[in-house]
C-alpha atoms as a PDB file:
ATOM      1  CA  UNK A   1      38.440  -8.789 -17.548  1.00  0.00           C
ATOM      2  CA  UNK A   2      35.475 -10.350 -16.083  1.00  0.00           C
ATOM      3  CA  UNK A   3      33.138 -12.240 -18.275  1.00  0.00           C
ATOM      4  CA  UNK A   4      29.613 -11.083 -17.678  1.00  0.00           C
ATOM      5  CA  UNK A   5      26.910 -13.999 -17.457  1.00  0.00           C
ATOM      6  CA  UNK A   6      23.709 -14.229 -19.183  1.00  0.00           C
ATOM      7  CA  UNK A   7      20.481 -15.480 -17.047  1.00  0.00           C
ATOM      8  CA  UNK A   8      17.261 -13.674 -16.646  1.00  0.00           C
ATOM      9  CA  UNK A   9      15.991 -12.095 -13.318  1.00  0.00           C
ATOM     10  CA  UNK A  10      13.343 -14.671 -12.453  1.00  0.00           C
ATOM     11  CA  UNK A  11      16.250 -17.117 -12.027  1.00  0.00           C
ATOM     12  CA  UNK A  12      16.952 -16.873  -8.061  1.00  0.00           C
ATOM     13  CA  UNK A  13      18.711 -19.623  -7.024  1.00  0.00           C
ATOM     14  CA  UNK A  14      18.519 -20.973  -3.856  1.00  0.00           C
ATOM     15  CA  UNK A  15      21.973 -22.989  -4.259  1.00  0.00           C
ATOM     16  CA  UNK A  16      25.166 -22.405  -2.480  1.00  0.00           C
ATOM     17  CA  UNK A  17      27.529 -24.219  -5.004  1.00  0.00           C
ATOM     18  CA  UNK A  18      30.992 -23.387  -3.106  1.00  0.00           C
ATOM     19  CA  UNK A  19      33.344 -25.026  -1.410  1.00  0.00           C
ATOM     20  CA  UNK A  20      33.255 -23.802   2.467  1.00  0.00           C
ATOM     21  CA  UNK A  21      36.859 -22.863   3.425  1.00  0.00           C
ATOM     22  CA  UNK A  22      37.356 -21.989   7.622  1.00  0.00           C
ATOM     23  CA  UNK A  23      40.100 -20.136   8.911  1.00  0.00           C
ATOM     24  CA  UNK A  24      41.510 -20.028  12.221  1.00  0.00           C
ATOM     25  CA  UNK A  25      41.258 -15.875  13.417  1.00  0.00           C
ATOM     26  CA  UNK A  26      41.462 -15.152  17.263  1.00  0.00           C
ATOM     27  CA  UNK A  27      41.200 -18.506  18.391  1.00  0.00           C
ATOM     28  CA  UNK A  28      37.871 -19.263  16.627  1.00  0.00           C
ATOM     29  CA  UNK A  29      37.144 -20.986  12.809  1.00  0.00           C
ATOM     30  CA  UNK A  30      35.393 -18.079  10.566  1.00  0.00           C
ATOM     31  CA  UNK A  31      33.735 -19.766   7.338  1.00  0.00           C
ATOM     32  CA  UNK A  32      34.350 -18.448   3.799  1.00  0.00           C
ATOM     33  CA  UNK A  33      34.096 -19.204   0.338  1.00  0.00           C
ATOM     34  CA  UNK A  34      37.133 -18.018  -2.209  1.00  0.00           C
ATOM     35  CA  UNK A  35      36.351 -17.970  -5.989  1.00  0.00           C
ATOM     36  CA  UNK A  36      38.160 -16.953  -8.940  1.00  0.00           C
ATOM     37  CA  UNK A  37      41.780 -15.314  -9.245  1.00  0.00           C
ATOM     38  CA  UNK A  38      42.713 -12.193  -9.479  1.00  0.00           C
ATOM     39  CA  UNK A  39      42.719  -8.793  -7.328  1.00  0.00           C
ATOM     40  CA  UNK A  40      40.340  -9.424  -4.390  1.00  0.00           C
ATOM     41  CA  UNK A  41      36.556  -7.965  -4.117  1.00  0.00           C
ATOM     42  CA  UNK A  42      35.590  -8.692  -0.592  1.00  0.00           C
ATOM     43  CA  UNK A  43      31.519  -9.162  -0.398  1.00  0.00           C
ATOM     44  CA  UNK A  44      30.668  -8.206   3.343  1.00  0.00           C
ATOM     45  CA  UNK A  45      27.040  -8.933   4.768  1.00  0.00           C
ATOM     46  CA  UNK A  46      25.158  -7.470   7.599  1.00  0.00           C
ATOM     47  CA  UNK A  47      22.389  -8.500  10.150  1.00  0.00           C
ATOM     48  CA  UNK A  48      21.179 -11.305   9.962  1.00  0.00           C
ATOM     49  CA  UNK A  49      22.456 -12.806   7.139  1.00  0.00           C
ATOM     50  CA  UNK A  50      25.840 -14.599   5.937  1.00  0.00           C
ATOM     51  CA  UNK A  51      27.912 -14.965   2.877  1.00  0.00           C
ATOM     52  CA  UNK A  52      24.962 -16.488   1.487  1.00  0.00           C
ATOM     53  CA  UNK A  53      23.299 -13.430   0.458  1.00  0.00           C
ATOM     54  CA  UNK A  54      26.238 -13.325  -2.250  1.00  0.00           C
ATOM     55  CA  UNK A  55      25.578 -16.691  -4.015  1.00  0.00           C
ATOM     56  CA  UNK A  56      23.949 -15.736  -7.124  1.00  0.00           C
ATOM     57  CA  UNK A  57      26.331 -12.451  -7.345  1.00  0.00           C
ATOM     58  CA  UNK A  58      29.213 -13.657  -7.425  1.00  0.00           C
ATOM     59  CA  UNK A  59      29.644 -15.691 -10.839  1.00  0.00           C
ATOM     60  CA  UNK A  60      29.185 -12.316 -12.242  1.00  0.00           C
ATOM     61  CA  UNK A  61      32.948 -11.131 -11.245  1.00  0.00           C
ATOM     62  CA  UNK A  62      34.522 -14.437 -10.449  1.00  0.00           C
ATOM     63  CA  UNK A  63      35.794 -15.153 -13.902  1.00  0.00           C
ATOM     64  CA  UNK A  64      38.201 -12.053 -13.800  1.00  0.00           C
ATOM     65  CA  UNK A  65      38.752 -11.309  -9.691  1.00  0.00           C
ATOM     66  CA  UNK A  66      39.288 -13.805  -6.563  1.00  0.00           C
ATOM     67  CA  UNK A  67      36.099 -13.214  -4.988  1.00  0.00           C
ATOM     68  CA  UNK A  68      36.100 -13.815  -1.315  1.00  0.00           C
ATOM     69  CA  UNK A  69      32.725 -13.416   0.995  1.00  0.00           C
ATOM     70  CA  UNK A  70      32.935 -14.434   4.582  1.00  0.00           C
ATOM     71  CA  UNK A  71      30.203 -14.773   7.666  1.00  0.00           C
ATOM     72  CA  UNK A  72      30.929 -12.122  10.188  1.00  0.00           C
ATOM     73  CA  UNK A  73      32.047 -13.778  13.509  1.00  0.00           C
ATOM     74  CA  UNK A  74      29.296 -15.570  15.211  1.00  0.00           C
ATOM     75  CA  UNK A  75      27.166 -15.571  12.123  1.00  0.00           C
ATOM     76  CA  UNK A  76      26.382 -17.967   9.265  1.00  0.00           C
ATOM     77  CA  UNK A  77      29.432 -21.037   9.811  1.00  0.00           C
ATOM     78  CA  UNK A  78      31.431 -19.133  11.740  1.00  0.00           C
ATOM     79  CA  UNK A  79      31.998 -19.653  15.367  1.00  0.00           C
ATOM     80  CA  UNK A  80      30.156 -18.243  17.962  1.00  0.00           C
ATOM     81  CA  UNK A  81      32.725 -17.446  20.709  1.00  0.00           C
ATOM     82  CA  UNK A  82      32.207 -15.513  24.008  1.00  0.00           C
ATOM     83  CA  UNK A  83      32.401 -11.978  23.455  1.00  0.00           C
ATOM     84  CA  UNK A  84      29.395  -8.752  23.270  1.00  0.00           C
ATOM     85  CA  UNK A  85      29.354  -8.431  19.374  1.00  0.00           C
ATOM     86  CA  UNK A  86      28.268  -5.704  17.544  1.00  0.00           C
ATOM     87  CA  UNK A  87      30.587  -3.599  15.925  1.00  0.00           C
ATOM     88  CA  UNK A  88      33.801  -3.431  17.470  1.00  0.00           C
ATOM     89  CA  UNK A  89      34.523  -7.507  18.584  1.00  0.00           C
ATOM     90  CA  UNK A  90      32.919  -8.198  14.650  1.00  0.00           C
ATOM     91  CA  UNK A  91      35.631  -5.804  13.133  1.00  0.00           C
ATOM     92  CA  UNK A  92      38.433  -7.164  15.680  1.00  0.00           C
ATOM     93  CA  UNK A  93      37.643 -10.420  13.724  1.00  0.00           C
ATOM     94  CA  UNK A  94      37.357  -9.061  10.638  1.00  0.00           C
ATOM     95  CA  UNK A  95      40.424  -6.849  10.199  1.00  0.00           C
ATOM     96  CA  UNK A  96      42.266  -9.969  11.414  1.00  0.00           C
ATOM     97  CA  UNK A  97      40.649 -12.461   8.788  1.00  0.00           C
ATOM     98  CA  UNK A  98      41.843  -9.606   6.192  1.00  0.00           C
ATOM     99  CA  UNK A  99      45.033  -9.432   7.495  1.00  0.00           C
ATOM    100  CA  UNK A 100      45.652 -13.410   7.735  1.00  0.00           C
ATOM    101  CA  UNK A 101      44.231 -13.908   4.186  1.00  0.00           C
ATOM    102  CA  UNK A 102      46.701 -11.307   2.923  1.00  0.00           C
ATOM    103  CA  UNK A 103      44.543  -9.588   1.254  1.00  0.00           C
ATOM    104  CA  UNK A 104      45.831  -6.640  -0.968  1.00  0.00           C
ATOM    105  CA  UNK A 105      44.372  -3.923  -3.137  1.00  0.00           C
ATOM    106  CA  UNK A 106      40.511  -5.024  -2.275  1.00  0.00           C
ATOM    107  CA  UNK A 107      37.204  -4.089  -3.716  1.00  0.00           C
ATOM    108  CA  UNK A 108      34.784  -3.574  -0.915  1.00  0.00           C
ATOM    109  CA  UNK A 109      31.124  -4.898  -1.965  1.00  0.00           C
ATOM    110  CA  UNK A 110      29.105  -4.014   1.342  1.00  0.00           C
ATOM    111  CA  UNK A 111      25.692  -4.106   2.551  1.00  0.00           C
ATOM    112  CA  UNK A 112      24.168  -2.920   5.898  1.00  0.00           C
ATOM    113  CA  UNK A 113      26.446  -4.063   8.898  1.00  0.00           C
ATOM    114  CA  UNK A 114      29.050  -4.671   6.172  1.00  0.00           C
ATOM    115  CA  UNK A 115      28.918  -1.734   4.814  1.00  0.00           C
ATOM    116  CA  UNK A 116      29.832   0.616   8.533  1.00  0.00           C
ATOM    117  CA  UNK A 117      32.583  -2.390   8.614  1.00  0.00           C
ATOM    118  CA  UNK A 118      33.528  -2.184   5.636  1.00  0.00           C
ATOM    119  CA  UNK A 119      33.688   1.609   5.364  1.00  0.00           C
ATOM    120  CA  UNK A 120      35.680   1.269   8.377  1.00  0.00           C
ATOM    121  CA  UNK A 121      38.108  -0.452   7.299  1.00  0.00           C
ATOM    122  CA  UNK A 122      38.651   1.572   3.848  1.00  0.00           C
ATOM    123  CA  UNK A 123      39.230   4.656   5.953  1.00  0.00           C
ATOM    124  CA  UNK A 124      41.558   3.042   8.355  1.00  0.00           C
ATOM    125  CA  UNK A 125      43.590   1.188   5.347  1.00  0.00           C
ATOM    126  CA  UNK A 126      43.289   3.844   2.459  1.00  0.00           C
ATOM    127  CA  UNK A 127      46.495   2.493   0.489  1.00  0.00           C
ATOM    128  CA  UNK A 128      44.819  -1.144   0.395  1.00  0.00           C
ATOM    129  CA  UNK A 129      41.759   0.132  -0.887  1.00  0.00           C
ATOM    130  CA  UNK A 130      40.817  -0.343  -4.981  1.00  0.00           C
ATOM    131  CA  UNK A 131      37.577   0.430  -5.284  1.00  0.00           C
ATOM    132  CA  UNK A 132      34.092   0.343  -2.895  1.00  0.00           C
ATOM    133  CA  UNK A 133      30.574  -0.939  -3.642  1.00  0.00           C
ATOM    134  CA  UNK A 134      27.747  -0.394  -1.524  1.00  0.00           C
ATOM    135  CA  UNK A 135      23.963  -0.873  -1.329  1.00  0.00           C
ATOM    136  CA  UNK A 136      21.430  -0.528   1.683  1.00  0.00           C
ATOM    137  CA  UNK A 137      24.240   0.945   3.262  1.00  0.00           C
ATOM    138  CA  UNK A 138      25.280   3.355   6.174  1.00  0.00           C
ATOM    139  CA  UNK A 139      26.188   6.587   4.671  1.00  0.00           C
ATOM    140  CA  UNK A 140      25.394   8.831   7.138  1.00  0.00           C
ATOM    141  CA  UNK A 141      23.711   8.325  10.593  1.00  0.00           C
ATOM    142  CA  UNK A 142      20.813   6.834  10.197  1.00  0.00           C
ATOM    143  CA  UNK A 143      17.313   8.852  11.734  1.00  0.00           C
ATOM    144  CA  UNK A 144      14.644   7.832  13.616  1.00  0.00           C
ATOM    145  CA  UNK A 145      12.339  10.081  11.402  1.00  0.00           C
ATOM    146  CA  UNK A 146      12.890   8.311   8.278  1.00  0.00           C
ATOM    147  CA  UNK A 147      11.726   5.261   9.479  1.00  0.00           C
ATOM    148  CA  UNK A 148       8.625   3.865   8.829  1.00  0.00           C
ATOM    149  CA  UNK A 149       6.195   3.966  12.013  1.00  0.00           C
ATOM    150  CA  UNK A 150       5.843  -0.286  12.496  1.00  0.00           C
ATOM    151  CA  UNK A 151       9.596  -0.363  11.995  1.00  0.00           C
ATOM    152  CA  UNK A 152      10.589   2.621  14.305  1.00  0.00           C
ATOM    153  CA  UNK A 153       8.861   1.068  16.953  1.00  0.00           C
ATOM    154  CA  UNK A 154      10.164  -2.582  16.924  1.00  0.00           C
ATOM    155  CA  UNK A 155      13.850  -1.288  16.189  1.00  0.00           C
ATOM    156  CA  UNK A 156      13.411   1.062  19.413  1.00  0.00           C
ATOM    157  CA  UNK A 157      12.341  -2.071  21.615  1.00  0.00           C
ATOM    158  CA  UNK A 158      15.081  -3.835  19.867  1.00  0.00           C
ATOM    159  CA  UNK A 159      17.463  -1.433  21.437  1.00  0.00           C
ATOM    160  CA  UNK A 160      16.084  -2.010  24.752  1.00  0.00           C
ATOM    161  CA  UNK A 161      17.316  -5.154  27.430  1.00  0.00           C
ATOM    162  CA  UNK A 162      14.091  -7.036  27.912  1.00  0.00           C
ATOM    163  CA  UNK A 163      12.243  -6.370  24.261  1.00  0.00           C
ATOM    164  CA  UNK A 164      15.420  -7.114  22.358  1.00  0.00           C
ATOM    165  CA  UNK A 165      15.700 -10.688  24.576  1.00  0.00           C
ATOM    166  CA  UNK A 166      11.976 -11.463  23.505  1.00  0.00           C
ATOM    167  CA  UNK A 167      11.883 -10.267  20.311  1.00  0.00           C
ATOM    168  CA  UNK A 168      15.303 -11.386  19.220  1.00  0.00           C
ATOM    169  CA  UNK A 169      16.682 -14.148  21.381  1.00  0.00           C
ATOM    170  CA  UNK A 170      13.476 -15.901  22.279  1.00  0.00           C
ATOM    171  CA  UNK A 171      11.081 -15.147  19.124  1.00  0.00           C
ATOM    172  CA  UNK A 172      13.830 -14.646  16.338  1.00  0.00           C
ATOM    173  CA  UNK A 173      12.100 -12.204  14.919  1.00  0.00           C
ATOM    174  CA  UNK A 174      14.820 -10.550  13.054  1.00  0.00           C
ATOM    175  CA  UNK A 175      15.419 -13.775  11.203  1.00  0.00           C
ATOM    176  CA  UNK A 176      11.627 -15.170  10.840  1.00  0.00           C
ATOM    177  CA  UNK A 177       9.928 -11.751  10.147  1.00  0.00           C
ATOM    178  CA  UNK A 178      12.396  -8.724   9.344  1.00  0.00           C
ATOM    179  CA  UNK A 179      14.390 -10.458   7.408  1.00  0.00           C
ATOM    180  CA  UNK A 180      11.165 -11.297   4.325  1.00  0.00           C
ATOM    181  CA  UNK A 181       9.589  -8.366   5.027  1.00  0.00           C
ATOM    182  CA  UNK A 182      12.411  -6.398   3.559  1.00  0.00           C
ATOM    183  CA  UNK A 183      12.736  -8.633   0.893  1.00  0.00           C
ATOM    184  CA  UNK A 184       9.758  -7.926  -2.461  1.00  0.00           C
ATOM    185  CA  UNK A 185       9.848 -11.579  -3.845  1.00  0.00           C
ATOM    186  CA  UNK A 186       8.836 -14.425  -1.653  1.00  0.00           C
ATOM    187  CA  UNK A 187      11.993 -15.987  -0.259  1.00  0.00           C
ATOM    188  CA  UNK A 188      11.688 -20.155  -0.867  1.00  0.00           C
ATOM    189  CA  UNK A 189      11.570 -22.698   2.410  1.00  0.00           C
ATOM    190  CA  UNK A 190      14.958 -23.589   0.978  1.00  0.00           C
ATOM    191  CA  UNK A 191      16.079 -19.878   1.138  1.00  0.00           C
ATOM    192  CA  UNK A 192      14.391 -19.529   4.375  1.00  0.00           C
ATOM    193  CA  UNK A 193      16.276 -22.033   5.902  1.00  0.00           C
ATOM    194  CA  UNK A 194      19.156 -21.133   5.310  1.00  0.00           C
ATOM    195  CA  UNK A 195      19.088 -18.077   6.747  1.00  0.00           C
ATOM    196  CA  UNK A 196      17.533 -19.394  10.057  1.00  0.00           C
ATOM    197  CA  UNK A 197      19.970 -22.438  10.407  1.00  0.00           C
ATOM    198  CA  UNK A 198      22.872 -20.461  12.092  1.00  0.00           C
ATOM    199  CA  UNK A 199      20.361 -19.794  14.921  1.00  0.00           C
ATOM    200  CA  UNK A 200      18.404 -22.631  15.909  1.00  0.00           C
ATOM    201  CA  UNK A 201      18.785 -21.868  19.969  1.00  0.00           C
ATOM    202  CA  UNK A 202      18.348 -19.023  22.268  1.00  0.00           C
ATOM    203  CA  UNK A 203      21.437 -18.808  22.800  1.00  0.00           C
ATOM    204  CA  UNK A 204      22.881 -18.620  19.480  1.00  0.00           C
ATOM    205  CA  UNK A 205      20.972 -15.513  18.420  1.00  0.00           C
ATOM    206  CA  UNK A 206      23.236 -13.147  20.886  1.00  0.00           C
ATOM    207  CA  UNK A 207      25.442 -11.583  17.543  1.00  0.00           C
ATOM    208  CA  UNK A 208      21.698 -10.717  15.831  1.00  0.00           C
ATOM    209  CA  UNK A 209      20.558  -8.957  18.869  1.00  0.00           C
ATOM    210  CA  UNK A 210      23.892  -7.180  19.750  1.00  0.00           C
ATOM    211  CA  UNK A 211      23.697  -5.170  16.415  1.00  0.00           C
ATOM    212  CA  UNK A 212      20.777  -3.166  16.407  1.00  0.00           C
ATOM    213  CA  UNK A 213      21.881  -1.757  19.327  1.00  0.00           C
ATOM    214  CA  UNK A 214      24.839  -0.456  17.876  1.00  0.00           C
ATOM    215  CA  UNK A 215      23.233   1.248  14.880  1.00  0.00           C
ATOM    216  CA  UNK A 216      23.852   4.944  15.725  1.00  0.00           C
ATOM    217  CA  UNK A 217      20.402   6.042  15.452  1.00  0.00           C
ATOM    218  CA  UNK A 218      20.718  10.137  15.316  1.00  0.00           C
ATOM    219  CA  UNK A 219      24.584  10.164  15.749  1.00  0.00           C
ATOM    220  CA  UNK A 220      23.749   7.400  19.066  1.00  0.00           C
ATOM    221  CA  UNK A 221      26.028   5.974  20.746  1.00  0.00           C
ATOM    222  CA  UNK A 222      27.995   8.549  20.049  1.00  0.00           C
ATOM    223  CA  UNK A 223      31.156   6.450  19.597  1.00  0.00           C
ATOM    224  CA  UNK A 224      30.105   4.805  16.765  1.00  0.00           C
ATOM    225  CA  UNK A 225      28.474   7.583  15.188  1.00  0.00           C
ATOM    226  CA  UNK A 226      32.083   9.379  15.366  1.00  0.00           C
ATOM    227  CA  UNK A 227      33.547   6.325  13.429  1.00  0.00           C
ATOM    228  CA  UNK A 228      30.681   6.615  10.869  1.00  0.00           C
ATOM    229  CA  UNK A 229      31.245  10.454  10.835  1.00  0.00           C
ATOM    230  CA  UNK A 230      34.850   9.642   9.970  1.00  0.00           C
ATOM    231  CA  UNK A 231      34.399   7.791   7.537  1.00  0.00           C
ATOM    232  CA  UNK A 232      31.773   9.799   5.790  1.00  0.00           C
ATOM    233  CA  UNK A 233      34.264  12.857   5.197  1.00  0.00           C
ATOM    234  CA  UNK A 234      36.935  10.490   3.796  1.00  0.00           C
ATOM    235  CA  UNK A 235      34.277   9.728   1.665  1.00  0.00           C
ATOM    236  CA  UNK A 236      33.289  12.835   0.439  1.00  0.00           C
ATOM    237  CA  UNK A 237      36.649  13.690  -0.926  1.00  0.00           C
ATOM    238  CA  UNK A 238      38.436  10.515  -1.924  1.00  0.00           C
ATOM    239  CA  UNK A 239      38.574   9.958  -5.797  1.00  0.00           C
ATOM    240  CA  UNK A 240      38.423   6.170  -5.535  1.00  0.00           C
ATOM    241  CA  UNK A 241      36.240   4.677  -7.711  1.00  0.00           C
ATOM    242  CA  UNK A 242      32.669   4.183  -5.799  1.00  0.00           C
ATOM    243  CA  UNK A 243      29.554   2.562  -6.808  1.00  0.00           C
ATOM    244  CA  UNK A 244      26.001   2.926  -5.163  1.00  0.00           C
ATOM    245  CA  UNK A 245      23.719   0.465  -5.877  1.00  0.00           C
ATOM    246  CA  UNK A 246      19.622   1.643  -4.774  1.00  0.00           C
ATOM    247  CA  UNK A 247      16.169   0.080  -5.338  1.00  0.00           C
ATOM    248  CA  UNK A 248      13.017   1.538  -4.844  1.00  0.00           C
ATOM    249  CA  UNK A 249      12.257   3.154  -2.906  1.00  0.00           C
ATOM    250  CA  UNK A 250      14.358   1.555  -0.522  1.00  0.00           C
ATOM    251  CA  UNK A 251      14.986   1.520   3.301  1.00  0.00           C
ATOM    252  CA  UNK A 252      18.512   3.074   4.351  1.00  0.00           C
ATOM    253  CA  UNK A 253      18.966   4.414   0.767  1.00  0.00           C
ATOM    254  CA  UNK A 254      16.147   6.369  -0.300  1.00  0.00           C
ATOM    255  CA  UNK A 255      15.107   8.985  -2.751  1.00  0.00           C
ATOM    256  CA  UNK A 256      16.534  11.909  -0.462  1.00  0.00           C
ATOM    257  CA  UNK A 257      19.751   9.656   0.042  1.00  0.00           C
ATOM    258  CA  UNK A 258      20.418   8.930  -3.139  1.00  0.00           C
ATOM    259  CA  UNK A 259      20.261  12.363  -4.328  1.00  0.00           C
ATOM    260  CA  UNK A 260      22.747  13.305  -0.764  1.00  0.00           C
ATOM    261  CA  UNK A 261      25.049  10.553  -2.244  1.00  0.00           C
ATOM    262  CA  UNK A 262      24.984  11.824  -5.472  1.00  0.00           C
ATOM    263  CA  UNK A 263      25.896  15.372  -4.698  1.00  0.00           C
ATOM    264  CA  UNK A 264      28.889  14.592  -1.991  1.00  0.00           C
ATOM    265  CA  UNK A 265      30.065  11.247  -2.804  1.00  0.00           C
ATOM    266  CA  UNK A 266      33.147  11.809  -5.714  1.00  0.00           C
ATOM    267  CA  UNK A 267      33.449   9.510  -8.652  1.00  0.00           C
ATOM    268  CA  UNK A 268      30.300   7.402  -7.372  1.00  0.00           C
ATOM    269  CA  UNK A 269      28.387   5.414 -10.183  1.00  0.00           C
ATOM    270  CA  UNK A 270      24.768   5.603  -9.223  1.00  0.00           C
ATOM    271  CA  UNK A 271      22.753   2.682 -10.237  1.00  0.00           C
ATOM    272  CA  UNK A 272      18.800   2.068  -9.662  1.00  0.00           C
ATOM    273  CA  UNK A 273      18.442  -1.875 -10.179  1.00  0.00           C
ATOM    274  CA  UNK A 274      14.371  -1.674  -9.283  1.00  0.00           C
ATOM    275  CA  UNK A 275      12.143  -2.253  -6.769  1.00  0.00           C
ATOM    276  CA  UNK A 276      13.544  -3.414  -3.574  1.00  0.00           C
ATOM    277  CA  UNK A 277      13.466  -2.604   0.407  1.00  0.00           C
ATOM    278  CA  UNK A 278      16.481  -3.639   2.106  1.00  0.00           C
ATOM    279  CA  UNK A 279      18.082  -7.052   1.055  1.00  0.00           C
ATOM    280  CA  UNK A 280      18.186  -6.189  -2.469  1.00  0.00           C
ATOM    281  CA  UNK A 281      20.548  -8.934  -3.551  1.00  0.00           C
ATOM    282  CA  UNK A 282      17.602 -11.304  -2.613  1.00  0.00           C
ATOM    283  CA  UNK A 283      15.513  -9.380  -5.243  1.00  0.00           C
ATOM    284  CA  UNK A 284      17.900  -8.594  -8.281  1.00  0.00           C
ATOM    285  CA  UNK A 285      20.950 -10.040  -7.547  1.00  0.00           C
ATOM    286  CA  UNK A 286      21.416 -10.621 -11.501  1.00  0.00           C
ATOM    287  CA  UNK A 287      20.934  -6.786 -12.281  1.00  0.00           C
ATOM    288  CA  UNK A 288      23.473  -6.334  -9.391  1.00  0.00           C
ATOM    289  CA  UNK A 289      25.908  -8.724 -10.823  1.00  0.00           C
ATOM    290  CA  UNK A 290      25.947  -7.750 -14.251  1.00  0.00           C
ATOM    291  CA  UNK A 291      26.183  -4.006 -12.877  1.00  0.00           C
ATOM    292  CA  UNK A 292      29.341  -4.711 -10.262  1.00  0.00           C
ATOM    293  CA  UNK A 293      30.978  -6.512 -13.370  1.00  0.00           C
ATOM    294  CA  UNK A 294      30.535  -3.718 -16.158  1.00  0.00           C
ATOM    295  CA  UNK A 295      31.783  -1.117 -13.654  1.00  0.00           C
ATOM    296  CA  UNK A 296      34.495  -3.305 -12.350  1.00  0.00           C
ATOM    297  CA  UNK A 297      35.702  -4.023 -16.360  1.00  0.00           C
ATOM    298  CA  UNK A 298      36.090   0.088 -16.001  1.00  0.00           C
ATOM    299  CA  UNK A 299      38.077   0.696 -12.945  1.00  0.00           C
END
């Protein structure tokens, strides 16, 4: 049983009170933090953020599960080693760290990248699977047309050689602009920081700028909108328990997906925790945590 915590929603703490644990996967250290005992929920981030993202969430199920949230190879305090990124070298990485952790009968929490990772995974490694929570998270192939005009735009020169160089490697504007933009509340310097200090270089911004390329915009690259595809009809007819947490009005999950998700995801939970773009744990990460607790109390 997890024990539900009591703070209010103005309380966003910028803290990161864990102990960092590394692991040794493929050759390269990937960071984590490990709380609680328990069954394992596995929190999963996306572009460009890290296991931060879960800091004030995950006191909310860590009294009554082992809650274990790691940065995605080349992100956060993981290594950077040589390799493309993007989807398939990140979930090389990550089906290994699974695997050498041990991890059995896991609740997916997923968000953006993590989610098409995570999602992934579930489908590949049914039996293993307890339960999945998702916000902000790929569903279905994402459209060009549902994209607001400013954001269409940079995301399509993102996805281009040259433009995603300047924009990402060179002006890190995924980190120093995207990133609050999608956020409501004013992210702190602390907070800021924090987010930017994986990728002080050049150089160390390649894993940011592999992903958007990868996002299969339309169904494209077709490859990765087959695995998505997959995925989707497993979940439209599995009976596990699923939870979809949305804001308003959202980015990925709007009103139109919501109501999609509603109608063809089984046994889904649908929870509106308020206003919010894209990294909703950075707005109400309290209503999320109190929400992933009472519905993990029921599975």
């Amino acid at each position: 049983m997890v024990t539900i915590a009591r703070t209010t929603e103005n309380e966003i703490s910028p803290d990161f009170p864990y102990e960092s644990r590394f692991i040794d996967i493929k050759g390269s250290k990937m960071h984590y933090i490990d709380e609680g005992e328990g069954d394992p929920i596995l929190f999963l981030h996306g572009n460009p953020t890290s296991s931060y993202l879960w800091r004030n969430i995950i006191p909310y199920l860590s009294g009554g599960a082992r809650c274990i949230a790691p940065d995605l190879i080349g992100m956060g305090k993981s290594d950077r080693p040589d390799l493309a990124y993007g989807f398939y070298d990140t979930y090389a990485y990550l089906d290994a760290f699974i695997g050498e952790l041990g991890l059995k009968n896991i609740t997916l929490v997923v968000h953006d990248w993590g989610s098409g990772l995570g999602f992934h995974y579930a489908n590949l490694h049914r039996e293993n699977i307890k339960a999945i929570a998702f916000m902000e998270a790929m569903y279905d192939w994402p459209k060009w047309s549902n994209l607001p005009l400013p954001l269409r735009i940079s995301f399509k020169m993102m996805r281009t050689p040259f433009f995603s160089w300047l924009m990402i490697n060179v002006a890190n504007l995924f980190v120093n602009q995207m990133l609050p933009k999608m956020i409501v509340r004013k992210l702190s310097k602390e907070e800021l920081e924090v987010y930017a200090r994986p990728y002080p270089t050049i150089g160390s911004r390649k894993p940011i700028r592999a992903w958007p390329k990868d996002v299969p915009m339309d169904g494209k690259p077709e490859d990765i909108g087959k695995i998505l595809k997959s995925y989707q009809d497993w979940l439209k007819v599995t009976e596990i328990p699923k939870l979809c947490l949305y804001a308003t009005p959202g980015l990925i999950i709007n009103k139109d997906a919501v109501e999609w998700i509603r109608n063809n995801f089984p046994n889904t939970k649908m929870v509106n925790v308020g206003e919010g773009l894209h990294y909703i744990q950075e707005d109400h990460p309290h209503k999320i945590g109190a929400e992933l607790a009472e519905w993990y109390n029921d599975i």
